[in-house]
N, C-alpha and C. Protein backbone atom coordinates (compact mmCIF):
# COMPACT_ATOMS: atom_id res chain seq x y z
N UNK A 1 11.15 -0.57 -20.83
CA UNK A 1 11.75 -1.90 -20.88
C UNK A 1 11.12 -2.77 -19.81
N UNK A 2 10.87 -4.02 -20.17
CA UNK A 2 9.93 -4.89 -19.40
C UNK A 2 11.03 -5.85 -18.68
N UNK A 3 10.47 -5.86 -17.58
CA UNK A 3 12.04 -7.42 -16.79
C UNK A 3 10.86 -8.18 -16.27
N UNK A 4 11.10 -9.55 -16.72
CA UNK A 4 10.77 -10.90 -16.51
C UNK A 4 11.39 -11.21 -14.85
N UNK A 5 10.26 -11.65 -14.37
CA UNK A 5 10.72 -12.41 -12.99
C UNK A 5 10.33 -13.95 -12.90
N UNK A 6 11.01 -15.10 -12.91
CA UNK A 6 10.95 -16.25 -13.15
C UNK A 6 11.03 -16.54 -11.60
N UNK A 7 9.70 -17.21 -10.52
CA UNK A 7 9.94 -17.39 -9.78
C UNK A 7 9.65 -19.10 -9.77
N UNK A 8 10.53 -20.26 -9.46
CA UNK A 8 9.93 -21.67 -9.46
C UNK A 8 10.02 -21.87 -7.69
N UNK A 9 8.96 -22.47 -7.51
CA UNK A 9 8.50 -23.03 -5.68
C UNK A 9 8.57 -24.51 -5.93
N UNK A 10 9.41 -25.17 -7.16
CA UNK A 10 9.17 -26.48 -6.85
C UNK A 10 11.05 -26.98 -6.20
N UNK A 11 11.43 -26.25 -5.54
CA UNK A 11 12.85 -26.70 -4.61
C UNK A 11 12.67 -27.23 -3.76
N UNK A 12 11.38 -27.79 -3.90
CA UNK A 12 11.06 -28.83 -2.17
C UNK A 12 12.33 -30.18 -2.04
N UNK A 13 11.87 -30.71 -3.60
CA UNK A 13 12.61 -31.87 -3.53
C UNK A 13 13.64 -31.83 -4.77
N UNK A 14 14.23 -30.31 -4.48
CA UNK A 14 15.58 -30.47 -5.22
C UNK A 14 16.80 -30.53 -4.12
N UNK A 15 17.96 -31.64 -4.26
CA UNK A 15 19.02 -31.44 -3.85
C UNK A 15 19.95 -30.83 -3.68
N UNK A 16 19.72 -29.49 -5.09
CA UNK A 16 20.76 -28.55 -5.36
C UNK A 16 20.70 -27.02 -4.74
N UNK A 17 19.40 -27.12 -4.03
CA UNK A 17 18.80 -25.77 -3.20
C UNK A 17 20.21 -25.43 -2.26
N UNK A 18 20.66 -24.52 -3.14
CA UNK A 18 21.94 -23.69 -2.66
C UNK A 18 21.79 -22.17 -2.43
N UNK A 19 22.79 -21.77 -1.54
CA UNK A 19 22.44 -20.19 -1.32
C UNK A 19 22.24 -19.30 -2.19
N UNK A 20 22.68 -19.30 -3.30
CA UNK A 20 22.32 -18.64 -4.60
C UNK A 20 21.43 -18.41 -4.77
N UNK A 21 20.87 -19.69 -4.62
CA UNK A 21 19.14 -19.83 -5.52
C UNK A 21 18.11 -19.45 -4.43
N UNK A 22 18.42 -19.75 -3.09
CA UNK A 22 17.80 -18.95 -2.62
C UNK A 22 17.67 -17.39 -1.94
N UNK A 23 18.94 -17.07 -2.39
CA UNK A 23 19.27 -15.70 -2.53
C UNK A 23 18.64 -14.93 -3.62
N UNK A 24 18.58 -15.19 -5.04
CA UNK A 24 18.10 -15.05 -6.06
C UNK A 24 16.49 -14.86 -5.92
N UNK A 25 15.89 -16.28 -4.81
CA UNK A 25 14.55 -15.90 -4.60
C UNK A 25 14.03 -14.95 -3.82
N UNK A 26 15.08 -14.68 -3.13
CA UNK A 26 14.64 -13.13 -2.05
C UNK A 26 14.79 -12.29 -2.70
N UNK A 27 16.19 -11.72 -3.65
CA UNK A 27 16.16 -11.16 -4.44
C UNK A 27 14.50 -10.20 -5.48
N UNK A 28 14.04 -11.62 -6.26
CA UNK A 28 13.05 -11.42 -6.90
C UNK A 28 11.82 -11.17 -6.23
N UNK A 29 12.01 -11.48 -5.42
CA UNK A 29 10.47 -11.19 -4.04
C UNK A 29 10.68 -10.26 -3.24
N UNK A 30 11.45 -9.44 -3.41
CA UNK A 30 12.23 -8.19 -2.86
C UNK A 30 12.00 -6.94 -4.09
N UNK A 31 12.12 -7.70 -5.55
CA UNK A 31 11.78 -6.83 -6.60
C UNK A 31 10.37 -6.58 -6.32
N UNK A 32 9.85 -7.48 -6.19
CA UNK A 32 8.10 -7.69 -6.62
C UNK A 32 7.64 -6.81 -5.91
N UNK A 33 7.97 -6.76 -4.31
CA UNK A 33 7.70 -6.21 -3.34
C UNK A 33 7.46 -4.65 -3.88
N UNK A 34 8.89 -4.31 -4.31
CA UNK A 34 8.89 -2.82 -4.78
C UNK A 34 8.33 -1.99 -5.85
N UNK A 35 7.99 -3.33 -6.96
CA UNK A 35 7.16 -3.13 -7.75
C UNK A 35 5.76 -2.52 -7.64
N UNK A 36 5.57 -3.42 -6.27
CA UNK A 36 3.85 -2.92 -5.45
C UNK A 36 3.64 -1.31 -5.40
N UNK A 37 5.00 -1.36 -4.67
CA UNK A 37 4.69 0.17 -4.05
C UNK A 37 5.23 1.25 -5.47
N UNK A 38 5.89 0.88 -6.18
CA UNK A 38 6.67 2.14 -7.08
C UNK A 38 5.16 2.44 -8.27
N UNK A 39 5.01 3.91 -7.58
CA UNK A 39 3.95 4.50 -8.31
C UNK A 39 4.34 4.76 -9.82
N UNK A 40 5.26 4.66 -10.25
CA UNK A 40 5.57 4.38 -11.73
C UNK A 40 6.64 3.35 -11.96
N UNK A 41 6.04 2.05 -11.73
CA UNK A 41 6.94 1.08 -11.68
C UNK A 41 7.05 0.49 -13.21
N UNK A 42 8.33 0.37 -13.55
CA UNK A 42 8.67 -0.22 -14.70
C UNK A 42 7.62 -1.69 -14.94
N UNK A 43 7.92 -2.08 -16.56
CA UNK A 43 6.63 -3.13 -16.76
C UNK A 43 7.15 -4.27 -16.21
N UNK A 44 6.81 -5.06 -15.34
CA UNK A 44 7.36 -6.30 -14.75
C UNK A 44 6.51 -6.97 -15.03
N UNK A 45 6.76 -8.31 -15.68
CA UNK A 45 5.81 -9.54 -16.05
C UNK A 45 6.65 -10.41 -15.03
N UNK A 46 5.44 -11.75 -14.09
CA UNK A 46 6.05 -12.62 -13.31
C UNK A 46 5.29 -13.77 -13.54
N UNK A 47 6.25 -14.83 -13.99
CA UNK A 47 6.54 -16.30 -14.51
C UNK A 47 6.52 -16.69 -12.58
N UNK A 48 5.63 -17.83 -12.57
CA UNK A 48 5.64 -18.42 -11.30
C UNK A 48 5.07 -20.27 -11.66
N UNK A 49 6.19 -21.05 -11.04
CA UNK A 49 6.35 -22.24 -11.20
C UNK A 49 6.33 -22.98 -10.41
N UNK A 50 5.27 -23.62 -10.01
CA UNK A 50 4.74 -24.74 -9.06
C UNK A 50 3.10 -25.77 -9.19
N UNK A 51 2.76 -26.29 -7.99
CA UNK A 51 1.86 -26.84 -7.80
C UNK A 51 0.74 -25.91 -7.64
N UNK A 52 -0.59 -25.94 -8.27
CA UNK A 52 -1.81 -24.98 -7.87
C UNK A 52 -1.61 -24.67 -6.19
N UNK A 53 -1.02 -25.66 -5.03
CA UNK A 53 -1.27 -25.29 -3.56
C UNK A 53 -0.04 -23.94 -3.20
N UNK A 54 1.11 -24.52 -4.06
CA UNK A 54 2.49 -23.62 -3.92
C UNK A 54 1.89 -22.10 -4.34
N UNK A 55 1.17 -22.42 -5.66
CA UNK A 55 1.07 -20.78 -6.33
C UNK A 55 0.08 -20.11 -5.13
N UNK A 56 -0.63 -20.82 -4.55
CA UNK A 56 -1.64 -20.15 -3.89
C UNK A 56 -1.29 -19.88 -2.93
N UNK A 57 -0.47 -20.51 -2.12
CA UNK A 57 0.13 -20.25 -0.84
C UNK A 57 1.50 -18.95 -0.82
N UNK A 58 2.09 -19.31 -2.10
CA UNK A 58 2.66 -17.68 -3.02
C UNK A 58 1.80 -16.23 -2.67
N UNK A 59 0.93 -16.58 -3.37
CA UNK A 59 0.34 -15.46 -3.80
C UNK A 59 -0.31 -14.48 -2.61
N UNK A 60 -0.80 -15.65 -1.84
CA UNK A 60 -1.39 -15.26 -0.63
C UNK A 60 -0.36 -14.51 0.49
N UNK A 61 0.73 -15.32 0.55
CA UNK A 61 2.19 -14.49 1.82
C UNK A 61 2.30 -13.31 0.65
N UNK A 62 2.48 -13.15 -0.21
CA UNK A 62 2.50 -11.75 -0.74
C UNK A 62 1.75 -10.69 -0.86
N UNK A 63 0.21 -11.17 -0.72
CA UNK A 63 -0.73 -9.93 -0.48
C UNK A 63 -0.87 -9.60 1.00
N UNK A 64 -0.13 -10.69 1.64
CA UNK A 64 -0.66 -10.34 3.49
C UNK A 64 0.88 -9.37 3.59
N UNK A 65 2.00 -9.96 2.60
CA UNK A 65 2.78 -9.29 3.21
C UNK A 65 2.78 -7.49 3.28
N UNK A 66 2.37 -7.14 1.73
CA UNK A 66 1.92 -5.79 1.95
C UNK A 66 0.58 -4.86 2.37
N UNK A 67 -0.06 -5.98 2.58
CA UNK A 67 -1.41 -5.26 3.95
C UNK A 67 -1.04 -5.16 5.47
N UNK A 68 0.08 -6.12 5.52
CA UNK A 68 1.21 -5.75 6.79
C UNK A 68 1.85 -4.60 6.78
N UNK A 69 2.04 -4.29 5.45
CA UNK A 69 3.05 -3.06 5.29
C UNK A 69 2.47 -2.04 5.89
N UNK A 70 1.49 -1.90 4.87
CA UNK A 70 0.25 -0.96 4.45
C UNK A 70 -0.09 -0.43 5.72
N UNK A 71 -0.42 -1.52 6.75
CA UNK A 71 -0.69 -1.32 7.67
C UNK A 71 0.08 -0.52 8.96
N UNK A 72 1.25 -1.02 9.15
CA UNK A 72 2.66 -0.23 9.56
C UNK A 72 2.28 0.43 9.20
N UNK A 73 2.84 1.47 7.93
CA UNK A 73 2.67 2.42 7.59
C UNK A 73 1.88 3.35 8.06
N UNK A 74 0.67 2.83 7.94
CA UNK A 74 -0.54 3.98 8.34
C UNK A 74 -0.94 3.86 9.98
N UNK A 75 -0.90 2.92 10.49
CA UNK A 75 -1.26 2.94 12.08
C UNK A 75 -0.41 3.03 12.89
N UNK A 76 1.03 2.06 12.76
CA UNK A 76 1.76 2.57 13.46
C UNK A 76 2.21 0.67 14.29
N UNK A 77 3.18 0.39 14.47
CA UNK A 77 3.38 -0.93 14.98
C UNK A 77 2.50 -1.72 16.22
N UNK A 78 1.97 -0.66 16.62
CA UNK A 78 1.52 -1.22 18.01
C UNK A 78 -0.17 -1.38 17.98
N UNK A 79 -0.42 -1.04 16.67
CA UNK A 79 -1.72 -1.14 16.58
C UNK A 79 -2.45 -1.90 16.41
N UNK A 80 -4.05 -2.20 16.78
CA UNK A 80 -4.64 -3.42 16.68
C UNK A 80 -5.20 -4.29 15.32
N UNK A 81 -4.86 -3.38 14.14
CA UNK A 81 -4.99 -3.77 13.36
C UNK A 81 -3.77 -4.29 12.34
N UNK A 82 -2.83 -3.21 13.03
CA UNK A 82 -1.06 -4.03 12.40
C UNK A 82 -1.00 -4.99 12.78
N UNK A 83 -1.29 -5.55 14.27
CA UNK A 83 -0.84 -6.76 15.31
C UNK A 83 -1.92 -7.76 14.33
N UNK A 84 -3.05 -7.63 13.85
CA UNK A 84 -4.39 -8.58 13.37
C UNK A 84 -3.48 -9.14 11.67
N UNK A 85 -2.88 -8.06 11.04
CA UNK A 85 -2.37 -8.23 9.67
C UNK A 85 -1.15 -8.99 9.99
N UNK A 86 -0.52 -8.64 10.99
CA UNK A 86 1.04 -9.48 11.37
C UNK A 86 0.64 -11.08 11.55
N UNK A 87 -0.56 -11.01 12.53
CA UNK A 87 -0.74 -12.94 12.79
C UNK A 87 -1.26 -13.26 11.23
N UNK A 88 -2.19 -12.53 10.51
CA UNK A 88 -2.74 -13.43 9.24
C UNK A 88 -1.57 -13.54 7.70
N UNK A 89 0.00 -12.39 8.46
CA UNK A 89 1.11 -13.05 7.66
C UNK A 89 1.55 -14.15 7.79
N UNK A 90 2.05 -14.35 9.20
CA UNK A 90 2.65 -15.05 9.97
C UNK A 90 2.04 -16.57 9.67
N UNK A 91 0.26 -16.21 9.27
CA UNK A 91 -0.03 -18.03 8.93
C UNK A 91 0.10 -17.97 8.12
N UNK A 92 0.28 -16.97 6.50
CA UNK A 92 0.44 -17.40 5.31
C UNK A 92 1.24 -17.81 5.43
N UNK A 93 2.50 -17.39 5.86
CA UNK A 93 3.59 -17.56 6.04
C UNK A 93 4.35 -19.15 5.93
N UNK A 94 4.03 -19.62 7.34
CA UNK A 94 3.48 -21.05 7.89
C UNK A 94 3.31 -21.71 6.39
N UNK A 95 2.07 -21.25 6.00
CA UNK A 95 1.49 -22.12 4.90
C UNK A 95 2.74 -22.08 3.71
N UNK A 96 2.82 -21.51 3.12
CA UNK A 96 4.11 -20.56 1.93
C UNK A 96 5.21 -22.29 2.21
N UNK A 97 5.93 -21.80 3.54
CA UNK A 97 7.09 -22.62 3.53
C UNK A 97 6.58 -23.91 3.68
N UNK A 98 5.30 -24.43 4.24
CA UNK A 98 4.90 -26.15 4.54
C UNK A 98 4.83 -26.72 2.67
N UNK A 99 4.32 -25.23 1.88
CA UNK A 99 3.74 -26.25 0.82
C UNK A 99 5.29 -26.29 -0.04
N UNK A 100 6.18 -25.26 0.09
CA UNK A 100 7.55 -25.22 -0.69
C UNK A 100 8.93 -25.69 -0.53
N UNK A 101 8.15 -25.53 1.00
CA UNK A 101 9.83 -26.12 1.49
C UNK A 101 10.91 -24.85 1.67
N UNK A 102 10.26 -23.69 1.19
CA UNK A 102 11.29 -22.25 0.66
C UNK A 102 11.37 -21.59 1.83
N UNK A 103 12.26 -20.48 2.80
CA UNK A 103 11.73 -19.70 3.58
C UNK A 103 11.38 -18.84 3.20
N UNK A 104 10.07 -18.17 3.99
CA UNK A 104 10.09 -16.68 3.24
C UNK A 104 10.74 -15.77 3.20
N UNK A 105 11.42 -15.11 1.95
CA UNK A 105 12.49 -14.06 2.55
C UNK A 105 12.76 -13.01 3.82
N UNK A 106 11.10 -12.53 3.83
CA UNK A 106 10.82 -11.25 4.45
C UNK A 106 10.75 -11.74 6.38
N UNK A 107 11.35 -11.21 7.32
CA UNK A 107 10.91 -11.92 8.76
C UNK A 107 10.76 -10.52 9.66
């Protein structure tokens, strides 16, 4: 069974950006996340809705976020290459919320 993830980044200039919705978006970026890692992960298709700068600035805090992981994982927190993957989240990061307005779930 396949689950649809509908993510929209255009809540910059919505008025109605309520905790829900952005609960809902951690939520789904919390799925995605696990999707990465689950070596037999169910079929997940992801719907993503914004400006070419939003999707890119998306896409990007999500691959730094799990080469951060990745990285933890295998070196260990204090290492010079965890500390190198943590600052090049930290500017996707930056970038993610300037172009959406969204926070990123993950801190």
């Amino acid at each position: 069974m396949s689950k649809t993830i509908h993510i929209d980044l255009n809540h910059k200039n919505n008025t109605y950006l309520t905790e829900d919705v952005t609960s809902q978006f951690a939520n789904d970026i919390y799925m995605l996340m696990q999707s990465l890692y689950a070596g037999d992960a169910p079929d997940i298709k992801v719907s993503v809705g914004g400006n070419p700068a939003q999707i890119t600035a998306f896409f990007t805090a999500l691959k730094r976020e799990k080469r951060y992981m990745d990285s933890y994982v295998k070196h260990g927190l204090n290492d010079a290459q965890t500390m190198y993957s943590e600052y090049q989240l930290q500017d996707a990061v930056r970038q993610f919320e300037f172009e959406t307005g969204l926070k990123w779930p993950f801190k």
